[in-house]
C-alpha atoms as a PDB file:
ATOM      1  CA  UNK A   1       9.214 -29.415 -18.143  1.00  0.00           C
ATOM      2  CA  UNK A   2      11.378 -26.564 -19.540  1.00  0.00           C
ATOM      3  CA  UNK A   3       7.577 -24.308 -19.971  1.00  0.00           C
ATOM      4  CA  UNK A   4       7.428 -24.869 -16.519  1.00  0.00           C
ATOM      5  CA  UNK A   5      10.964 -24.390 -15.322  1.00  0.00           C
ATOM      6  CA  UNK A   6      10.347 -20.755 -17.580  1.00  0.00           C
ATOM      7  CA  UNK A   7       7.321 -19.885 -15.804  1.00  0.00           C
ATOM      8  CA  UNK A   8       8.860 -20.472 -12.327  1.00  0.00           C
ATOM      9  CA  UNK A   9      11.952 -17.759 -13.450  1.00  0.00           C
ATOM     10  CA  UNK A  10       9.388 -15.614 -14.756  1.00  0.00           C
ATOM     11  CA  UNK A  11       7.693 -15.728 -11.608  1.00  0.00           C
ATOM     12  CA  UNK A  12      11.134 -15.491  -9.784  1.00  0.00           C
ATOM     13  CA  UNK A  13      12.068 -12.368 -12.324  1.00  0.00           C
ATOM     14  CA  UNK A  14       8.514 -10.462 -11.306  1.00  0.00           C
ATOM     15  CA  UNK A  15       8.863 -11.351  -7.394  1.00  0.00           C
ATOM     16  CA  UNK A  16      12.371  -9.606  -7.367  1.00  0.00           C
ATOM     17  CA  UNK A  17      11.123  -6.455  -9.488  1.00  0.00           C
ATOM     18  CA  UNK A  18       8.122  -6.337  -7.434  1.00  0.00           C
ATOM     19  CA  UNK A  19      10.268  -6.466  -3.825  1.00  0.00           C
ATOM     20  CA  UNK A  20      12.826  -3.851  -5.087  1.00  0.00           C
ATOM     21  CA  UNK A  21       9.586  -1.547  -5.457  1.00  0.00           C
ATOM     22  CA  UNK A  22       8.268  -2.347  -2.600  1.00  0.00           C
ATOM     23  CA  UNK A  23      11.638  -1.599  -0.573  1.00  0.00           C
ATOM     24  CA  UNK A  24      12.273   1.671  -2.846  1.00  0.00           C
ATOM     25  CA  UNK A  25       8.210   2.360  -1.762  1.00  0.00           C
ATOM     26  CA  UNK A  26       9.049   2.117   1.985  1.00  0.00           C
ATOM     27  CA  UNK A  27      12.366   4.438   2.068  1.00  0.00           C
ATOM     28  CA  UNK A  28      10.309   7.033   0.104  1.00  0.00           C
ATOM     29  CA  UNK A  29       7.239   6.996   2.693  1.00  0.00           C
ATOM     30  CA  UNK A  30       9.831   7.259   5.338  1.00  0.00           C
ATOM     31  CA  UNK A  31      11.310  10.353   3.986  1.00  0.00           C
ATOM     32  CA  UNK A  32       8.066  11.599   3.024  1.00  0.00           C
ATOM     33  CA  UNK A  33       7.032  11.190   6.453  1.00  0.00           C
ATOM     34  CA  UNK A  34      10.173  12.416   8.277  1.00  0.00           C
ATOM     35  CA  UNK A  35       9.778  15.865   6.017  1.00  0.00           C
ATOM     36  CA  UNK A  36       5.962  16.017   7.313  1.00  0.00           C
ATOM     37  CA  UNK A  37       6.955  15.731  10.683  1.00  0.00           C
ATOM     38  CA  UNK A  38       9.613  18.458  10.930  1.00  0.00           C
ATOM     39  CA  UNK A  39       7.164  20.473   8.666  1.00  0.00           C
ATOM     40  CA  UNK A  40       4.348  20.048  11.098  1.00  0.00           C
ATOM     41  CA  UNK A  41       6.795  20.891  14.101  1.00  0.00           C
ATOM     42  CA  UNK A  42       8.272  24.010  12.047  1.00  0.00           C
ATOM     43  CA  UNK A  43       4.493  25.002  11.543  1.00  0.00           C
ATOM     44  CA  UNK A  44       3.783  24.416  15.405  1.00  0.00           C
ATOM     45  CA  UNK A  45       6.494  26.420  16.715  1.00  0.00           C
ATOM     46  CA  UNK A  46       5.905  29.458  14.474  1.00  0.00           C
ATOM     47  CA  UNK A  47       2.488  29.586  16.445  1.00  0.00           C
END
């Protein structure tokens, strides 16, 4: 019983790692993508 109860914080331990990346992942990409888009308008309007 205490094998499992490990495995089941492991598995706990690795879900919270793995959502913190996740979240860190998603603000990134939505920098990322807010710099594109005033790039791509900067870009359009020196045309």
């Amino acid at each position: 019983m205490t094998a499992w109860n490990k495995g089941v914080v492991h598995i706990l331990v690795i879900y919270k790692c793995l959502s913190k990346l996740l979240a860190s992942a998603r603000y990134y990409l939505g920098l990322v993508s807010i710099l594109l888009d005033e790039n791509k308008g900067y870009l359009l309007s020196e045309k």
